[in-house]
C-alpha atoms as a PDB file:
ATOM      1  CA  UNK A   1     152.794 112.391  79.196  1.00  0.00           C
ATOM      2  CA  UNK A   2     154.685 110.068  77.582  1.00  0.00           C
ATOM      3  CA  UNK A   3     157.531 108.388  78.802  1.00  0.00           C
ATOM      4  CA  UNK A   4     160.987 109.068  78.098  1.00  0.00           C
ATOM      5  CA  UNK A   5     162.992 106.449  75.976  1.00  0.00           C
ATOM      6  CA  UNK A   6     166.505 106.696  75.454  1.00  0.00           C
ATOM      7  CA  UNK A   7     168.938 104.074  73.934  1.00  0.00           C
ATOM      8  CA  UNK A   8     171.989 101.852  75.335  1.00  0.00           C
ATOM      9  CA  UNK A   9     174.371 104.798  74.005  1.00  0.00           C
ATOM     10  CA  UNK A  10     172.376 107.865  75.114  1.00  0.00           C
ATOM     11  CA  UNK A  11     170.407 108.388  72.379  1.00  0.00           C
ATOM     12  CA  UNK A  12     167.177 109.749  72.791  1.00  0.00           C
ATOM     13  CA  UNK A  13     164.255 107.636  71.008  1.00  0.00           C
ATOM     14  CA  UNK A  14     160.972 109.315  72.192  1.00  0.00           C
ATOM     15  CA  UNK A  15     158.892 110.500  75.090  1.00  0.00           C
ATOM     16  CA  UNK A  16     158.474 113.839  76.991  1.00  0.00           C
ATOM     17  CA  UNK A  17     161.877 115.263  77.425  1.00  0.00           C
ATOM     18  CA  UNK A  18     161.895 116.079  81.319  1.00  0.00           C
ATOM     19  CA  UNK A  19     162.070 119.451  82.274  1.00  0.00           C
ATOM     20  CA  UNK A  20     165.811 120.257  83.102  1.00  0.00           C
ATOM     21  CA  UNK A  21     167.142 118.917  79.726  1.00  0.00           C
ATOM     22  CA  UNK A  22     166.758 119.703  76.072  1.00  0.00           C
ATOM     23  CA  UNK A  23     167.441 118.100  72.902  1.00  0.00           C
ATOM     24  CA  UNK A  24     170.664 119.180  71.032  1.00  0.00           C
ATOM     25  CA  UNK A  25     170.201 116.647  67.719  1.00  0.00           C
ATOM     26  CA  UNK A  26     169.619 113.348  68.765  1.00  0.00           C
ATOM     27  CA  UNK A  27     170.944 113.672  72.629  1.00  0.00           C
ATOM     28  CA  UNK A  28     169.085 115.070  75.898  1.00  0.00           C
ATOM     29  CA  UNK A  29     171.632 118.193  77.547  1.00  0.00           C
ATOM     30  CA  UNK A  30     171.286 119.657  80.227  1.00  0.00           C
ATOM     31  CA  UNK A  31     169.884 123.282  80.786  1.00  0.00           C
ATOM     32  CA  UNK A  32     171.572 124.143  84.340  1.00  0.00           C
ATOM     33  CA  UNK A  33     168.969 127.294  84.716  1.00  0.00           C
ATOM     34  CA  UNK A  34     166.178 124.339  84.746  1.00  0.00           C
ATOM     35  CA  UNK A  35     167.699 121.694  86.945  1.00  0.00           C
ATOM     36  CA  UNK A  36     168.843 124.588  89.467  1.00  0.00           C
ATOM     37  CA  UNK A  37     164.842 126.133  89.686  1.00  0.00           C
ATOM     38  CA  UNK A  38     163.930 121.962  90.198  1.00  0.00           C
ATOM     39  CA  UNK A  39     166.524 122.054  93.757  1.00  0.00           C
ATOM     40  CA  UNK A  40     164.724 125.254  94.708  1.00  0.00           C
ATOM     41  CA  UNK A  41     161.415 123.722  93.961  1.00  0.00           C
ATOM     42  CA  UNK A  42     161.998 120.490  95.543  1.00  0.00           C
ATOM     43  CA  UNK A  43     163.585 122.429  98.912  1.00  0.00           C
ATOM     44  CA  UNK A  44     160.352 125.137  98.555  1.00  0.00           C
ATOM     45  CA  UNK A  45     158.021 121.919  99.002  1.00  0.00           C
ATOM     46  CA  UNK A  46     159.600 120.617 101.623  1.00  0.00           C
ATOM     47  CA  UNK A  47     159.211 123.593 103.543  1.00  0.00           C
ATOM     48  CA  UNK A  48     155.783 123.816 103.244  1.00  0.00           C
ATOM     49  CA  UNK A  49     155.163 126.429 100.618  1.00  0.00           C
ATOM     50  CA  UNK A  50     152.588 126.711  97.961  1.00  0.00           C
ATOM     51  CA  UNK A  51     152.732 126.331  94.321  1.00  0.00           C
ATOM     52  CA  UNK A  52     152.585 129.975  93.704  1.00  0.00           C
ATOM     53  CA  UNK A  53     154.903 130.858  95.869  1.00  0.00           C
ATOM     54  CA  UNK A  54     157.517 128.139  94.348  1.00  0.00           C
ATOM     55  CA  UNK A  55     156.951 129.753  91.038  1.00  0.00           C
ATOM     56  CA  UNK A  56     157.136 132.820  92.213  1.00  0.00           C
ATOM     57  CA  UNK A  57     160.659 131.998  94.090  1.00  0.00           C
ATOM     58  CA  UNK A  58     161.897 130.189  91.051  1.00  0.00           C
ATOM     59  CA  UNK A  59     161.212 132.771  88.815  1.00  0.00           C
ATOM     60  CA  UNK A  60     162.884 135.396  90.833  1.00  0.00           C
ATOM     61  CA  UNK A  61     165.714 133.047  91.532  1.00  0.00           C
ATOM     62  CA  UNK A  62     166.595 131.244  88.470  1.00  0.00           C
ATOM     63  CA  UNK A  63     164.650 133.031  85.788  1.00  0.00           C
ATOM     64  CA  UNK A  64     162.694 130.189  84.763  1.00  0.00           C
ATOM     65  CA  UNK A  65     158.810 129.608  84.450  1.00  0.00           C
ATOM     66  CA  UNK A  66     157.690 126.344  86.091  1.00  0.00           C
ATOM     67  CA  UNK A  67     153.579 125.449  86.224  1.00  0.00           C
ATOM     68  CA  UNK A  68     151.861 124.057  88.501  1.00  0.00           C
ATOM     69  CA  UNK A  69     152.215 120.952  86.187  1.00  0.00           C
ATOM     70  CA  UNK A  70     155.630 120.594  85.874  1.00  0.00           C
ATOM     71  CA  UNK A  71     155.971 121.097  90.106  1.00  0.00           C
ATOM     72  CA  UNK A  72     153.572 118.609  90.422  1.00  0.00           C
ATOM     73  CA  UNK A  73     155.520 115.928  87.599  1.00  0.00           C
ATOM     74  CA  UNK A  74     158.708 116.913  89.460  1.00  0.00           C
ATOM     75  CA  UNK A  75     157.474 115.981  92.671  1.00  0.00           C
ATOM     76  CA  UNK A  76     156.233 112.671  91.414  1.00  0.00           C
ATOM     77  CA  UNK A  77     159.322 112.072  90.163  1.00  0.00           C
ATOM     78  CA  UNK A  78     161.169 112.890  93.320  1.00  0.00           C
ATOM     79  CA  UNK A  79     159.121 110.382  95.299  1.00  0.00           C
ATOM     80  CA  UNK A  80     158.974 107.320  93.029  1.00  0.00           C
ATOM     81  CA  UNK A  81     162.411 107.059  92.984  1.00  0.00           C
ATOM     82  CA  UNK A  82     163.746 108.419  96.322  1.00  0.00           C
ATOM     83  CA  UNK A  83     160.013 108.112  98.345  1.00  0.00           C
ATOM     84  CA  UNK A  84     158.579 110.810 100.640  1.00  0.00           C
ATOM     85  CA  UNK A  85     161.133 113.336 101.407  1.00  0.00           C
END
């Protein structure tokens, strides 16, 4: 993975675009269906549960697809900037 640049003005420059947002010309969006299934995931691990079962949930729930992958890259996220939750 590469990471994400974006400029001063919100721009995006390069990098993986996170999972949650898409590119509409040269700006990251939102995509609300995305960033909703990442709360569900986030409150799934916290609980305990497995990574099928999170996809599983998430899929039911929000319609969305998430891999092991992306759970995993979310999670990493989560706890370099906010630490074990």
């Amino acid at each position: 993975m590469s990471e994400l640049k974006v400029a001063e003005d919100g721009r995006y420059l390069s990098g993986d675009v996170p999972f949650g947002y898409t590119l509409w010309e040269d700006r990251l969006v939102e995509v609300p269906s995305e960033l909703d299934a990442c709360v569900t995931a986030i409150r799934l691990v916290k609980q305990g549960k497995n990574h099928a079962h999170i996809a599983a949930a998430v899929r039911e729930e929000h319609g969305v697809e998430m891999s092991q992958r992306q759970i995993d890259g979310l999670m990493t996220s989560v706890y370099r900037r906010y630490g074990p939750i």
